[in-house]
Protein backbone atom coordinates (compact mmCIF):
# COMPACT_ATOMS: atom_id res chain seq x y z
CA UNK A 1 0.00 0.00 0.00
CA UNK A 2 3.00 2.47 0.69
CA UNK A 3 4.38 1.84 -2.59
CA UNK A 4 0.90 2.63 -4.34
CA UNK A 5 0.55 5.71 -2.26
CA UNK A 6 4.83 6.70 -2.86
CA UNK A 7 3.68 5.89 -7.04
CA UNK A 8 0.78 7.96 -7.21
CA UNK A 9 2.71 10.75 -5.30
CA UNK A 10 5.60 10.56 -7.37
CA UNK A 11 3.52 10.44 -10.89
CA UNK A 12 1.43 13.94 -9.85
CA UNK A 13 4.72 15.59 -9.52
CA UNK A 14 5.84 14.44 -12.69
CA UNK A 15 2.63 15.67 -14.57
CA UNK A 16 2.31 18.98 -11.99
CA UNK A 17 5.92 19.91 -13.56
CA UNK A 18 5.16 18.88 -16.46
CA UNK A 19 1.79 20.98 -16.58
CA UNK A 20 3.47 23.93 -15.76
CA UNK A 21 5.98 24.28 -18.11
CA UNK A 22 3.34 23.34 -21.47
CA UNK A 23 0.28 25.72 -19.89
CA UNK A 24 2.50 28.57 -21.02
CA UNK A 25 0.90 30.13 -23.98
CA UNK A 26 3.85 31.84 -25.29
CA UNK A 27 2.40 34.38 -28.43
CA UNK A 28 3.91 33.65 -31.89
CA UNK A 29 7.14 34.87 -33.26
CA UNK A 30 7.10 37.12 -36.17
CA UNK A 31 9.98 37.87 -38.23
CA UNK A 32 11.84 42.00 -38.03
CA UNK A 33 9.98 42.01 -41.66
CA UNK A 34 6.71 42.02 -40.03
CA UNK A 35 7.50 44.77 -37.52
CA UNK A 36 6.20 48.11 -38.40
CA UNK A 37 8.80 50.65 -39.33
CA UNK A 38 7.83 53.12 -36.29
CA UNK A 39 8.20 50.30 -33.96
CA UNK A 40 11.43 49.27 -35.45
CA UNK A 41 13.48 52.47 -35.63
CA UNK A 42 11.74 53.74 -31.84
CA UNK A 43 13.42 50.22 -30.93
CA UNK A 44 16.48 50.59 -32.99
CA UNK A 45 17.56 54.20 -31.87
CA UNK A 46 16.01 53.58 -27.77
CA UNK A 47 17.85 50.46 -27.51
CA UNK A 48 20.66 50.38 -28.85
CA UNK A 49 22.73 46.97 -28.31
CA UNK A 50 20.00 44.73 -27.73
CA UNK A 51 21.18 41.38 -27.94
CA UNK A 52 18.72 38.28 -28.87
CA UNK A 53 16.13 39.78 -30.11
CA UNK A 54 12.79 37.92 -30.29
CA UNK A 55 9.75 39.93 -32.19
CA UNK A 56 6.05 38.31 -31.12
CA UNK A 57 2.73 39.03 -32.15
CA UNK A 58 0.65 39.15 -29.17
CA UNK A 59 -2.88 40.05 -30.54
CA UNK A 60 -4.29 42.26 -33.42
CA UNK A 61 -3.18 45.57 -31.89
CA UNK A 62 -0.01 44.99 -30.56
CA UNK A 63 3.40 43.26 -31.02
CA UNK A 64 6.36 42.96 -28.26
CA UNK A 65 10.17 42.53 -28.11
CA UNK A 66 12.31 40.20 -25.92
CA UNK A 67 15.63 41.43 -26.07
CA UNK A 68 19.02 41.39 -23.36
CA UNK A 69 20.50 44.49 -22.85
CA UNK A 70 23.37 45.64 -20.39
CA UNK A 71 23.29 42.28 -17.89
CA UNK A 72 19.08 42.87 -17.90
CA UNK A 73 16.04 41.01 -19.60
CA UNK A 74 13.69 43.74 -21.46
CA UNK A 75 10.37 43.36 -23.03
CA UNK A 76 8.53 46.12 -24.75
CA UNK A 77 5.68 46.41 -26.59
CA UNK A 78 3.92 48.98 -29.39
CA UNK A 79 0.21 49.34 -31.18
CA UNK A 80 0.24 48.27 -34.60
CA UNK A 81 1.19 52.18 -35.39
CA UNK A 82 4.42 51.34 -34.02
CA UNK A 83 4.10 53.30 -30.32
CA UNK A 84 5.46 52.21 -27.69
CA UNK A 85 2.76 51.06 -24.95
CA UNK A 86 5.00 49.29 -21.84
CA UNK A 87 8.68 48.89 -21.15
CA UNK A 88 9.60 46.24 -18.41
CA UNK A 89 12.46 45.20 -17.05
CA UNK A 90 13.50 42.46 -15.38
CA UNK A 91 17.12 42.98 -13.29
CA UNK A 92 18.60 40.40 -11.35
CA UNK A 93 19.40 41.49 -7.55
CA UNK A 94 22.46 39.71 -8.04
CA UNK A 95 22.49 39.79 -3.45
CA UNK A 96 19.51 38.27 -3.14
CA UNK A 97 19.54 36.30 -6.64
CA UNK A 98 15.69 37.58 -6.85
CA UNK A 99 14.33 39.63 -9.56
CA UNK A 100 12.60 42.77 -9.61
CA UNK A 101 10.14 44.10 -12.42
CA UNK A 102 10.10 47.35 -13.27
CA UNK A 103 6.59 48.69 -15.49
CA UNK A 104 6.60 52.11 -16.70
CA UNK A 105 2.70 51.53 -17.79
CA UNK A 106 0.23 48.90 -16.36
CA UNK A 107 -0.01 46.17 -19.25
CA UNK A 108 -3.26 46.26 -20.51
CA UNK A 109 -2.24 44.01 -23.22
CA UNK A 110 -4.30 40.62 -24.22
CA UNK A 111 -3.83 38.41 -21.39
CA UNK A 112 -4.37 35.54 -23.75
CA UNK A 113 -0.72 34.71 -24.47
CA UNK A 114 3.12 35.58 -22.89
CA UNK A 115 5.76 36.95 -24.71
CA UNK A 116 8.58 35.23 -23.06
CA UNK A 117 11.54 33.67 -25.18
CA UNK A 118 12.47 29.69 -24.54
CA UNK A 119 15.63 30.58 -22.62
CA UNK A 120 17.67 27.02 -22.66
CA UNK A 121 19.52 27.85 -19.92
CA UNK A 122 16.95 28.77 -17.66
CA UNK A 123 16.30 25.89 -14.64
């Protein structure tokens, strides 16, 4: 009977972990062709440097960018007309090893799917 019980514990934390990480409804890529040209050159000339650069199409009315930039994990995000609608930052409190998000705007963005890059070597 302890084995059954230790089995069915052990299987619910395999499909718990595994829930968690396929629930993520990460929005679509899009390629920098697909970006409008306001959006682009406000991203090009605001931040420049950005390293790994992923472009996603979050709903109809908006697109957002995933980028690194100066030891610090950005995401931003414009309306179709290419202005900007949220900046947020993510820096690592490298005493702590926490992070702390920084919004300049509330995101009132479609909740329906995350722009958030695959990051391999995150645990």
């Amino acid at each position: 009977m302890k084995k059954l019980i230790l089995f069915m514990c052990a299987a619910m934390i395999l499909v718990s972990c595994n829930k968690e990480k396929h629930d993520e409804n990460v929005c679509p890529t899009i390629n920098r062709d697909a970006v409008s040209s306001n959006a682009f050159n406000h991203f090009d000339s605001t931040y420049v440097g950005a390293k790994n650069v992923v472009w996603f199409n979050v709903d109809s009315k908006s697109i957002c960018a995933v980028f690194d930039l100066n030891n610090s994990e950005y995401e931003v995000s414009y309306n179709n007309s290419g202005v900007l609608i949220s900046e947020e930052i993510d820096v690592e409190n490298e005493q702590e090893g926490e992070h702390e998000d920084a919004d300049d705007d509330d995101d009132e963005r479609n909740e329906g799917c995350e722009c958030d890059r695959e990051d391999e070597n995150e645990d």
